[in-house]
Protein backbone atom coordinates (compact mmCIF):
# COMPACT_ATOMS: atom_id res chain seq x y z
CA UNK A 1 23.89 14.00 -20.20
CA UNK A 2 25.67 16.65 -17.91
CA UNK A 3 26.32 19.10 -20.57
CA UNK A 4 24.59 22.22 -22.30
CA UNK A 5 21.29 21.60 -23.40
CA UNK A 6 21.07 18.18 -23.13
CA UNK A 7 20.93 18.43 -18.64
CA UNK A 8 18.10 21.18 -18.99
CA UNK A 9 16.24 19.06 -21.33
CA UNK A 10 16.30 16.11 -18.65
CA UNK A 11 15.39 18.58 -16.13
CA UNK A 12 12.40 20.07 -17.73
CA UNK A 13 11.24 16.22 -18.86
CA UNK A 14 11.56 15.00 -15.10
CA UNK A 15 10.07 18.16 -13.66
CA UNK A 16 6.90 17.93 -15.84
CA UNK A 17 6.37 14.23 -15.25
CA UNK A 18 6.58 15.03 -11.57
CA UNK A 19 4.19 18.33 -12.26
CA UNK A 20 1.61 15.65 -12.60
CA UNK A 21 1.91 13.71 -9.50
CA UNK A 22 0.83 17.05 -7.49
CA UNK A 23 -1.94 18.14 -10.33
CA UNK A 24 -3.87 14.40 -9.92
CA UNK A 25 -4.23 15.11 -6.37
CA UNK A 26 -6.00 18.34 -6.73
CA UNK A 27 -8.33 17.94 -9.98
CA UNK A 28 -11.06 16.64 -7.66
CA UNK A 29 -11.15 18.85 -5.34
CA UNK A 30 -13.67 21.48 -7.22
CA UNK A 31 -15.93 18.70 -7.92
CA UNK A 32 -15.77 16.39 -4.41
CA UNK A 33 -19.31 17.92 -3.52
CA UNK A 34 -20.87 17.45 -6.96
CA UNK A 35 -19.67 14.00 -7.39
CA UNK A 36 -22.70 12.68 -5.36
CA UNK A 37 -25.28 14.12 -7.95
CA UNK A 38 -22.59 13.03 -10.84
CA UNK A 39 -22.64 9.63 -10.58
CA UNK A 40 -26.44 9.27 -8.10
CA UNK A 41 -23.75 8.26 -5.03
CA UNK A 42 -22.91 9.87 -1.25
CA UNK A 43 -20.79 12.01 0.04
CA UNK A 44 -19.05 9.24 2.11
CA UNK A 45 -18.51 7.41 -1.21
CA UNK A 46 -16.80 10.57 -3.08
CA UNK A 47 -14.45 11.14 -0.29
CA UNK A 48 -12.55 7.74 -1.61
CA UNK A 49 -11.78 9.83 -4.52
CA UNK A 50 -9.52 11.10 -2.31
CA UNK A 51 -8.64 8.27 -0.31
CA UNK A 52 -8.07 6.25 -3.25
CA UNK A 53 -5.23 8.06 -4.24
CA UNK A 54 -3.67 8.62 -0.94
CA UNK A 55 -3.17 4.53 -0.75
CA UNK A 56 -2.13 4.01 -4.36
CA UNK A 57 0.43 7.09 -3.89
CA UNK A 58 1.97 6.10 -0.69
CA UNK A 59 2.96 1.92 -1.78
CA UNK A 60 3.69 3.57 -5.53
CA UNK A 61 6.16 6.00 -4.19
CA UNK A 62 7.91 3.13 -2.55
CA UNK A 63 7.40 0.15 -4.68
CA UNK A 64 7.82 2.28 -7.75
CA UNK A 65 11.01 4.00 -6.38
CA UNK A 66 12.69 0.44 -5.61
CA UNK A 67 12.07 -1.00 -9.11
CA UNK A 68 13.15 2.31 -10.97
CA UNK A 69 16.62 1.31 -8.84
CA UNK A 70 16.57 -2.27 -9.95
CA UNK A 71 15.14 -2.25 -13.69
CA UNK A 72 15.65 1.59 -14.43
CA UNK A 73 14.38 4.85 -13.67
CA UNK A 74 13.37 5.95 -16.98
CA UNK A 75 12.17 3.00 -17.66
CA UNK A 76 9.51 3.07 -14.71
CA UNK A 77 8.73 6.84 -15.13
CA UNK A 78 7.60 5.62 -17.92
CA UNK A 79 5.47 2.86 -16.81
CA UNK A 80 4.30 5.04 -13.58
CA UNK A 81 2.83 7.68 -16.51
CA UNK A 82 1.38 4.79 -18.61
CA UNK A 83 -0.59 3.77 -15.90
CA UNK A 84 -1.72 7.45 -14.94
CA UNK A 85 -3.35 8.02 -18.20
CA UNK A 86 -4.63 4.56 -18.22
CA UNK A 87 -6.41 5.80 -14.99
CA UNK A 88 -7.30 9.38 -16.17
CA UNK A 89 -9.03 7.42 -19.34
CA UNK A 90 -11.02 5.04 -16.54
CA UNK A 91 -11.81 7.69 -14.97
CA UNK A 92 -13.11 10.38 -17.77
CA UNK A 93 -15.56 6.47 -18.70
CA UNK A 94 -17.08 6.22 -15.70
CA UNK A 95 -20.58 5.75 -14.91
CA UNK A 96 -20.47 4.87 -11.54
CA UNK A 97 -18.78 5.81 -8.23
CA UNK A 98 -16.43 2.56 -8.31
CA UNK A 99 -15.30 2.73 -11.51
CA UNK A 100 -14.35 6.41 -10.77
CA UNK A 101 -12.57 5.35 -7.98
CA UNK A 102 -10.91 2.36 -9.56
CA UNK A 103 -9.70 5.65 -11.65
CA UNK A 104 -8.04 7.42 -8.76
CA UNK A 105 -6.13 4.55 -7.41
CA UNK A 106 -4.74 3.98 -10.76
CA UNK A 107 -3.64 8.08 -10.90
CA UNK A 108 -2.19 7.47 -7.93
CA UNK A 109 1.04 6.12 -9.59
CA UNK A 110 1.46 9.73 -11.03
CA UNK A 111 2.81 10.69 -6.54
CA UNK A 112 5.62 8.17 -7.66
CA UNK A 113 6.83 10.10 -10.22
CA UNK A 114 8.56 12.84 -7.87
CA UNK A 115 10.55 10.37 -5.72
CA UNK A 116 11.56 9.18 -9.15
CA UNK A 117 12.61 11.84 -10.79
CA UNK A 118 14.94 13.19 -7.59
CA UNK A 119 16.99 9.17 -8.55
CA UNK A 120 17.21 10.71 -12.19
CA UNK A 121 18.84 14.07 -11.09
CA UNK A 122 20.98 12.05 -9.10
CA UNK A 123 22.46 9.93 -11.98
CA UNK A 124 22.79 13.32 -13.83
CA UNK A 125 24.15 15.94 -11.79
CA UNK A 126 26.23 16.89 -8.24
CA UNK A 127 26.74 19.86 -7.08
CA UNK A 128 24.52 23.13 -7.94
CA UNK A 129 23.49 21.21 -11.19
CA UNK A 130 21.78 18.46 -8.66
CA UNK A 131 20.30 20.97 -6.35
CA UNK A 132 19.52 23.08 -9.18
CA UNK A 133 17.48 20.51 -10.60
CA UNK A 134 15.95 19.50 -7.63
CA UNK A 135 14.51 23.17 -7.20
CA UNK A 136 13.48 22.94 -10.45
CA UNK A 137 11.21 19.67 -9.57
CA UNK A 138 10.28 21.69 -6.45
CA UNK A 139 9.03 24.88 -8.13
CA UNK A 140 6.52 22.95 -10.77
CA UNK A 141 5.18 20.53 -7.81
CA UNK A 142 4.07 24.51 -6.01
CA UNK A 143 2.75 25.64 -8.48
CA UNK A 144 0.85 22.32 -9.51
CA UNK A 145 -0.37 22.54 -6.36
CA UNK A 146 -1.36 26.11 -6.14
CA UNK A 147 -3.52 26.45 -9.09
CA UNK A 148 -4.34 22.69 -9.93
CA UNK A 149 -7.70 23.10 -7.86
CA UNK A 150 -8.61 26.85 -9.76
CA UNK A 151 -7.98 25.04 -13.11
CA UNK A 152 -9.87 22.27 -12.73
CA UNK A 153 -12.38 23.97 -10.90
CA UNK A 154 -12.64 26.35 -14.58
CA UNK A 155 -12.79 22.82 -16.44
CA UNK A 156 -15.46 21.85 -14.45
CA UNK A 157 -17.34 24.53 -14.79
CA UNK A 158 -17.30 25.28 -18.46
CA UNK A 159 -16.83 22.08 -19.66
CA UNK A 160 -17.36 18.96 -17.73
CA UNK A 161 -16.23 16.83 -14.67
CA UNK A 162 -14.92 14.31 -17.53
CA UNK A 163 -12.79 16.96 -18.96
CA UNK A 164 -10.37 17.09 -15.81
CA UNK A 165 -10.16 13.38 -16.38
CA UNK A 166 -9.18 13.89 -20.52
CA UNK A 167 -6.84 16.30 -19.68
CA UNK A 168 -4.87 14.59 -17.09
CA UNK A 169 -4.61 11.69 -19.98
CA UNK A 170 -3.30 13.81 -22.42
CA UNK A 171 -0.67 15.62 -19.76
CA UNK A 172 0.34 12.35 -19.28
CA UNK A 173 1.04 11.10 -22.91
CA UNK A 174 2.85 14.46 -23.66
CA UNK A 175 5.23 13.71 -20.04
CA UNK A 176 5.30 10.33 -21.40
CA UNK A 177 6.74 11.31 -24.74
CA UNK A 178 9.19 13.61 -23.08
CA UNK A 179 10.54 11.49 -21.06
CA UNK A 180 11.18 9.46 -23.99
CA UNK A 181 12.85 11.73 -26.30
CA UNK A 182 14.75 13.80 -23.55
CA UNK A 183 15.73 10.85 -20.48
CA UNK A 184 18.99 8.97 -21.05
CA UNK A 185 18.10 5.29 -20.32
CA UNK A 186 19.89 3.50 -17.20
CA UNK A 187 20.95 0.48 -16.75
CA UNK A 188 19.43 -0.31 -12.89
CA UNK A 189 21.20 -2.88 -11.32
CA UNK A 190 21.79 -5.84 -13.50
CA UNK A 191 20.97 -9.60 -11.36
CA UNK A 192 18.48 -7.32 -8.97
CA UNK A 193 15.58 -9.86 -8.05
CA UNK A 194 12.30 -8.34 -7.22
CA UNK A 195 10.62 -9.72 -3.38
CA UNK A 196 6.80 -10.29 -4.15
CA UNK A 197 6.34 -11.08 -0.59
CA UNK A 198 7.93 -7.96 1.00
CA UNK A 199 5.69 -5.93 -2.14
CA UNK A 200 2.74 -7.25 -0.47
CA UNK A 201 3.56 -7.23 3.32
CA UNK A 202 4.57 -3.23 2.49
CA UNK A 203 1.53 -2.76 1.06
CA UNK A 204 -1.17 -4.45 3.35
CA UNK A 205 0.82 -2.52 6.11
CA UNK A 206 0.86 0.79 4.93
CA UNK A 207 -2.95 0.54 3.63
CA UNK A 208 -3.78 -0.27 7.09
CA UNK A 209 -2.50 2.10 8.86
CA UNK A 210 -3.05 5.03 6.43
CA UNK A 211 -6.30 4.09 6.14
CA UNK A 212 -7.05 4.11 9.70
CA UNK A 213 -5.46 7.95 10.04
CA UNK A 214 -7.37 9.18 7.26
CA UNK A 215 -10.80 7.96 7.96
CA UNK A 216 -10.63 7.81 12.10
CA UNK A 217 -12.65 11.05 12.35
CA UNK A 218 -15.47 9.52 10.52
CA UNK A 219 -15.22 6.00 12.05
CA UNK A 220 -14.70 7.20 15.23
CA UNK A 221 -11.05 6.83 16.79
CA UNK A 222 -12.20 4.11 19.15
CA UNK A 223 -14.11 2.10 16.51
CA UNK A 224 -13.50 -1.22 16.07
CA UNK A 225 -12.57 -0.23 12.11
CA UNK A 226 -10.21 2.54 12.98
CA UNK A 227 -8.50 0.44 15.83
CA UNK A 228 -8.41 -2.66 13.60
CA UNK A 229 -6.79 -0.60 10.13
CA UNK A 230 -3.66 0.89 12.61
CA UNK A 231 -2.89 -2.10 14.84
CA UNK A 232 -3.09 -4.45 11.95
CA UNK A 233 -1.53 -2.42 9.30
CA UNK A 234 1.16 -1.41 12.25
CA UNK A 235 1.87 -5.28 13.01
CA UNK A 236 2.23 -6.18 9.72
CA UNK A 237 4.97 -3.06 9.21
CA UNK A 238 6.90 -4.80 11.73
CA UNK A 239 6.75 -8.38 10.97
CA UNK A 240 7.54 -6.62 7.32
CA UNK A 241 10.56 -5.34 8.96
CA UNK A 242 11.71 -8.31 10.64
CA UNK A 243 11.33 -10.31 7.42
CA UNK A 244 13.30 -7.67 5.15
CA UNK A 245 16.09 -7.30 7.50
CA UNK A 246 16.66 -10.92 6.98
CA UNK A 247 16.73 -11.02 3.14
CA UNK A 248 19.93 -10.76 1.01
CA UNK A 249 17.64 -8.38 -1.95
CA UNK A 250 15.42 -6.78 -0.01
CA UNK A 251 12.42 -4.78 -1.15
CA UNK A 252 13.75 -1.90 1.00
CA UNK A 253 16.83 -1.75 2.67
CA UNK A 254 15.12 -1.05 6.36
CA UNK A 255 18.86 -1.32 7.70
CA UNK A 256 19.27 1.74 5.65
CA UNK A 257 16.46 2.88 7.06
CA UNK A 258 17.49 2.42 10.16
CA UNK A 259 20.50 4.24 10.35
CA UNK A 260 20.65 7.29 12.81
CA UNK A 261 20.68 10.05 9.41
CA UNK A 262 18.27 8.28 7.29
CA UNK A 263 15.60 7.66 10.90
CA UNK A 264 16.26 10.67 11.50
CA UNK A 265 15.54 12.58 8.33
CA UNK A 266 12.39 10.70 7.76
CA UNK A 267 11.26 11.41 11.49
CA UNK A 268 11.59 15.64 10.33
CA UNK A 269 9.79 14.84 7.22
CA UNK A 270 6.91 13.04 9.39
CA UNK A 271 6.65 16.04 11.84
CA UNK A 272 7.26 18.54 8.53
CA UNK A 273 4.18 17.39 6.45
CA UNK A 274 1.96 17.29 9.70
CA UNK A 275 3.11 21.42 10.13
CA UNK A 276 2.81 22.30 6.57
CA UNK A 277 -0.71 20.43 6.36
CA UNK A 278 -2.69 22.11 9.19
CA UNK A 279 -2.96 25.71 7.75
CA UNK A 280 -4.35 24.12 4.83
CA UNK A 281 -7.43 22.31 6.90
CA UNK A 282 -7.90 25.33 8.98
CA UNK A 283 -7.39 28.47 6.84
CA UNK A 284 -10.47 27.81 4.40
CA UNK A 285 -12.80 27.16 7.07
CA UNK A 286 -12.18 30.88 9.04
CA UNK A 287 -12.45 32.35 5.97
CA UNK A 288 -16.10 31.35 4.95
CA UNK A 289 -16.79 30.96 8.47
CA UNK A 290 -20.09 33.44 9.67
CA UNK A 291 -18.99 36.34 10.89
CA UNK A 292 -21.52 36.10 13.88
CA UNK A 293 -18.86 33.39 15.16
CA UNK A 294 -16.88 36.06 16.20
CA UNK A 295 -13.41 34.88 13.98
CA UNK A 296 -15.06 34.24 10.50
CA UNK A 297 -14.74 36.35 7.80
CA UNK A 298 -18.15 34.94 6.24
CA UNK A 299 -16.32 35.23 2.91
CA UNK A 300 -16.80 32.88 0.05
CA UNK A 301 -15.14 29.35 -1.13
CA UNK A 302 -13.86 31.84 -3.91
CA UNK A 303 -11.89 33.80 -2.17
CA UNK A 304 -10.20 31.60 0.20
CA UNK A 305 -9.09 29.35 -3.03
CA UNK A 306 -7.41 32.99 -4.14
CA UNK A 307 -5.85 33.32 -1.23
CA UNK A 308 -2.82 31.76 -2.21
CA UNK A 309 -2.53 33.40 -5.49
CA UNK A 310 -0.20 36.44 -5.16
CA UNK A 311 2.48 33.85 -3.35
CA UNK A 312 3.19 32.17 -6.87
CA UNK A 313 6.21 34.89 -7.58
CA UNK A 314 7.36 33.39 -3.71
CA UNK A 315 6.90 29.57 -4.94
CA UNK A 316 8.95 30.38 -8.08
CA UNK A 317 11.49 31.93 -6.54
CA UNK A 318 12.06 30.34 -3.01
CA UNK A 319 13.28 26.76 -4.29
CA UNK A 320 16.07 28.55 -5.81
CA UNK A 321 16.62 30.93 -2.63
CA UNK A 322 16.69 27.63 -0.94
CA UNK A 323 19.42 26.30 -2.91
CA UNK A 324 21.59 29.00 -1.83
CA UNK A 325 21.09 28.30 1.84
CA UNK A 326 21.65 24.41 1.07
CA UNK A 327 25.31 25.09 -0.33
CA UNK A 328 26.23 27.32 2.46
CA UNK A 329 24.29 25.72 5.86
CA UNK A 330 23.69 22.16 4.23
CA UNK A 331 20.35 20.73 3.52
CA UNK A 332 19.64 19.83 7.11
CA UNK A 333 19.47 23.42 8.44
CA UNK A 334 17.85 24.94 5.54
CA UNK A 335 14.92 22.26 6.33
CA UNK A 336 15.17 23.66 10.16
CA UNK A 337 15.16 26.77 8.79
CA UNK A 338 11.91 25.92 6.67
CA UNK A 339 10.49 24.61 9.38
CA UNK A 340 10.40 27.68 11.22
CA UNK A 341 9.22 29.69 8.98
CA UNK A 342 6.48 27.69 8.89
CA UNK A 343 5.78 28.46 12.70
CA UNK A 344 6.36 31.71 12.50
CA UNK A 345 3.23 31.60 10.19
CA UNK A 346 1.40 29.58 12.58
CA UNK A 347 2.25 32.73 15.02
CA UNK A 348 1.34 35.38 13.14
CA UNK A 349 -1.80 33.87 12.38
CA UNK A 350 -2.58 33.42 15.91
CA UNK A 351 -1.97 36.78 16.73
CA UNK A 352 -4.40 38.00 14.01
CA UNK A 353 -6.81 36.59 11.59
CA UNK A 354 -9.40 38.92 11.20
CA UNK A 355 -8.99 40.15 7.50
CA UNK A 356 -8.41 38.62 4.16
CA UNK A 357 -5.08 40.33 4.05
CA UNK A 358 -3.77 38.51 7.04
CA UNK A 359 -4.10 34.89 5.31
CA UNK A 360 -2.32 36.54 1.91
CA UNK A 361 0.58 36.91 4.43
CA UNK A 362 0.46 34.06 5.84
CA UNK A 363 0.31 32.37 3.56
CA UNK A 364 2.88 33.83 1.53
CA UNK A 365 5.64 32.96 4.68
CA UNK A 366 4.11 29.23 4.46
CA UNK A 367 5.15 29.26 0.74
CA UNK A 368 8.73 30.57 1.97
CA UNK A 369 8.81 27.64 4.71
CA UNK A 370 7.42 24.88 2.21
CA UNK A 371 9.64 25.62 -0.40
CA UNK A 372 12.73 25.40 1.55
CA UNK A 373 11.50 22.01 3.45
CA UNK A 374 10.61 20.47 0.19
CA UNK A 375 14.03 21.42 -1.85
CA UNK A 376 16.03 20.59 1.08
CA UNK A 377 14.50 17.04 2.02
CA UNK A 378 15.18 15.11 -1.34
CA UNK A 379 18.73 16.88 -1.27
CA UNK A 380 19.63 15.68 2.08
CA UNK A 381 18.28 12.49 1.09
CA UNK A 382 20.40 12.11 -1.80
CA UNK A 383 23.16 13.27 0.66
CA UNK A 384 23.06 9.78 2.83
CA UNK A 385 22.36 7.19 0.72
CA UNK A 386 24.04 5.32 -1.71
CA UNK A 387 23.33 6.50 -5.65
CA UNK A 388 21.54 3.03 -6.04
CA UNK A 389 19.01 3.20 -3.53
CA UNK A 390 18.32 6.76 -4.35
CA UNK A 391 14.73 6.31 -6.31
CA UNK A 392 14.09 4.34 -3.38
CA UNK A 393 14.87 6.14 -0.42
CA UNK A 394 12.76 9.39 -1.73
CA UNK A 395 9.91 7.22 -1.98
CA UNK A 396 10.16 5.90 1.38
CA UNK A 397 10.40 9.88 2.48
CA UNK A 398 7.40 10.86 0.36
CA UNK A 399 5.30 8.21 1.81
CA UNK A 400 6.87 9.65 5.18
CA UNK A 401 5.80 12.99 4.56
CA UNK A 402 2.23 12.14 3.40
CA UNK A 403 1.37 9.68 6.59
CA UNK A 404 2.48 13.41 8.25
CA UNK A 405 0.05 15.17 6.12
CA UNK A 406 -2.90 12.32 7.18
CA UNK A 407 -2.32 12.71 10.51
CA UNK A 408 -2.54 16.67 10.17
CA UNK A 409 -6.37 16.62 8.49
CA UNK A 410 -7.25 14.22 11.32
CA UNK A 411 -5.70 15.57 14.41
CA UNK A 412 -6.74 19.23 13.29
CA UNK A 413 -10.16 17.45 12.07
CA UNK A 414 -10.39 16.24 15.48
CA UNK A 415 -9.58 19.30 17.37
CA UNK A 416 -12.41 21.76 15.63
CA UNK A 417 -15.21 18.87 15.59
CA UNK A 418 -14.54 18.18 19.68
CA UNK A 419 -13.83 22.07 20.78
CA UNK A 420 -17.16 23.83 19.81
CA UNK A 421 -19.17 27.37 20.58
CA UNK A 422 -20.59 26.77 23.79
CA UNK A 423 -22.95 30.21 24.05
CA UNK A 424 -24.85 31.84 21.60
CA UNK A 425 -24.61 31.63 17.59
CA UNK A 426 -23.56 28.21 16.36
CA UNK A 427 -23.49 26.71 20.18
CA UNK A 428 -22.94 23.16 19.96
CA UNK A 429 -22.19 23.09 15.90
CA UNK A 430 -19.61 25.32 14.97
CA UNK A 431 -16.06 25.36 16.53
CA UNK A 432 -14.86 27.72 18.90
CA UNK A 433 -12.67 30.39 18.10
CA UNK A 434 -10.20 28.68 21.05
CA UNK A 435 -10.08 25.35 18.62
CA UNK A 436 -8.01 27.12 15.89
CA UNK A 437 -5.59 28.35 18.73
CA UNK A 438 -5.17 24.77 19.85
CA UNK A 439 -4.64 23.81 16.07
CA UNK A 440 -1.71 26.51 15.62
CA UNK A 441 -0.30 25.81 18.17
CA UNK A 442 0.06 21.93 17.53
CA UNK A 443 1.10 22.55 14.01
CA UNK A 444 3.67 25.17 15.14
CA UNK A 445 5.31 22.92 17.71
CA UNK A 446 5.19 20.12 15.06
CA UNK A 447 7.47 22.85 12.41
CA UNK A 448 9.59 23.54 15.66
CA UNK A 449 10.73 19.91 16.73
CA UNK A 450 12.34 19.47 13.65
CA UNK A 451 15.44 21.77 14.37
CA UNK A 452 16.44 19.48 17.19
CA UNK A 453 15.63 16.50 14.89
CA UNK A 454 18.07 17.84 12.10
CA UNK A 455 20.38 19.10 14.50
CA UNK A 456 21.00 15.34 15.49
CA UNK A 457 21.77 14.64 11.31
CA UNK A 458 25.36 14.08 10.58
CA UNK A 459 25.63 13.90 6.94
CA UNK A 460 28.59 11.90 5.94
CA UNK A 461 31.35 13.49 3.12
CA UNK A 462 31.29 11.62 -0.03
């Protein structure tokens, strides 16, 4: 498995099964604001598409990642990619809202695949090989992610809002049958027993409180909904806690978990994926914003879904400029490092947004910062735990990293709907040109705490 052809192969297998758990989240994104004359539904209903996936993604990544360390990791890729194009094939049938729905929660396993496929590189490969691969993983999840929405959004167009659904199924059977032919089977951990009570405290906890982030701007943050989804889902995380410490085979090891590194770690990829997120909420919304506001550019939806295009040479190429700082300064720096790029876009977009161009190079330094936060975190991951808990440890720091991403979309949600134009065009409706300050600024300071996070990270040698 670690020689010639055989390693790139198992690289290119794992990296396009991954591929898809970044393309499922997008594919709806062209269509969110037709889906209500679709399927004779509102708007408040389609936004589950959304939500749907964000719940199924965040217990997959962690329920998925512990049993690919018990039974076998190629064994549930393979299951986690059964069940996305048993979803994309739900989904591409329906005739109504729920059943569409029923479709995304099922895609959801697909966000699994990427914690997944860092445990497989890790069986595989040390060194530059591992790190390597990783990057690999890395560069196909950016670009995914980059043009997912303007090739779906082509689909939709020219052929139909079922199509997206097709194609995800057959992506899926063709990662399926790589993974196959190409992924060396592993044994897992032979006597592993699986804890169907920790599976369903884990998940009741983490619905709750993800569900409470992600909808508290439309419930209302005081509501008794919103209030009831995060103290719930919070109290049952901890009496989840308290009853996994305690087991002999525990779901998740949350003594891992709770080591200084491994807290650590997750607590940069928390306040990572709530700096990366925020340009993402805020950028669109200058850009087609009237230019009577004063700060819009009263461009089109077109052009700010292009503005990321000329950055795909960046997102091929940065992973593997990453990988060059993670040999020489370790993976904790290079995800400091990261992290400031990232606020150094934040800056620079403060200082001006006034043209197109300024967003093109902006963006383009984001793609820089992302690339080296997202190579860097599932290397120094790999770095402090044990090779058996490796599937598992991602996919508690993927869920990490999304709750950080929620939190963004509402906190940044929240700062543009309460900081509005007081005087003149849009008084009262639109936000002020002071609430996008307030949102760089957050997300910057966000990128920024993590160097004194990682600088606390003592990776132990192995």
């Amino acid at each position: 498995m670690r020689r010639g052809g055989r390693w790139g192969l198992v690289v290119a297998a794992v990296a396009y099964a991954s591929l898809l758990g970044t393309l499922v989240q997008s594919i709806v994104v062209p269509i969110i604001g037709r889906v209500p004359d679709y399927l004779d539904t509102t708007p408040a209903a389609a936004t589950w598409l959304f939500t749907a996936m964000l719940l199924s993604g965040a217990v997959a990544s962690v329920l998925m990642g512990r049993l690919a360390d018990m039974y076998g990791k190629r064994r549930i890729l393979l299951i986690c990619l059964v069940i996305l194009v048993a979803g994309s094939i739900v989904g591409a049938l329906a005739q109504e809202i729920i059943t569409l729905i029923v479709g995304r929660a099922l895609q959801g396993f697909a966000v699994a695949t990427v914690p997944i496929a860092f445990g497989i590189l890790r069986d595989g490969g040390d060194g530059r090989r591992l790190i390597r691969g990783i990057a690999a993983v890395t560069v196909t999840a950016q670009i995914s992610g980059g043009f997912g929405s303007a090739i779906a959004g082509l689909a939709a167009e020219y052929l139909s809002w079922q199509s997206l659904f097709w194609g995800s199924a057959i992506l899926g059977v063709l990662a399926a049958i790589a993974v196959a032919l190409w992924v060396p089977a592993d044994p897992g951990q032979p006597g592993a027993r699986f804890d169907p009570i920790g599976a369903i405290g884990l998940t009741l906890g983490l619905v709750g409180v993800l569900l409470g982030v992600s909808n508290g701007a439309a419930w209302g943050w005081a509501s008794t909904a919103t209030l009831g989804s995060l103290l719930g889902g919070l109290a049952v995380l901890v009496l989840w806690g308290w009853y996994e410490a305690r087991r002999r085979s525990p779901l998740v090891d949350v003594r891992l978990l709770a080591s200084p590194p491994v807290l650590l770690t997750n607590l940069a990829a928390l306040l990572f994926g709530f700096g990366m997120y925020a340009i993402l909420v805020t950028m669109p919304q200058i850009i087609v914003a009237p230019v009577e506001t004063g700060y819009g550019l009263g461009d089109t939806v077109l052009t700010a879904g292009l503005v990321g295009a000329p950055s795909v040479v960046l997102a091929v190429l940065a992973p593997y400029a990453a990988t060059w700082f993670i040999r020489r300064i370790g993976a904790a720096w290079t995800l400091g490092a990261g992290s400031v790029v990232l606020a150094i876009a934040y800056g620079l977009l403060a200082l001006s947004h006034a043209s197109v161009w300024d967003f093109v190079v902006a963006n383009a330094i984001v793609t820089v910062g992302l690339s080296f936060g997202m190579a860097s975190m599932p290397a120094l991951v790999l770095a402090l735990v044990p090779r058996e808990q490796s599937a598992e440890a991602n996919g508690v720091n993927t869920v990490v990293r999304t709750a950080g991403m929620a939190l963004s979309t509402a906190v940044t949600a929240a700062i543009i709907s309460a900081v509005l134009v007081e005087d003149g065009f849009g008084a009262g409706v639109l936000p002020a040109h002071g609430a996008y300050f307030i949102a760089f600024a957050v997300a910057a300071a966000a990128c920024l705490l993590v160097v004194p996070v990682v600088a606390l990270i003592r990776v132990p040698k192995r």
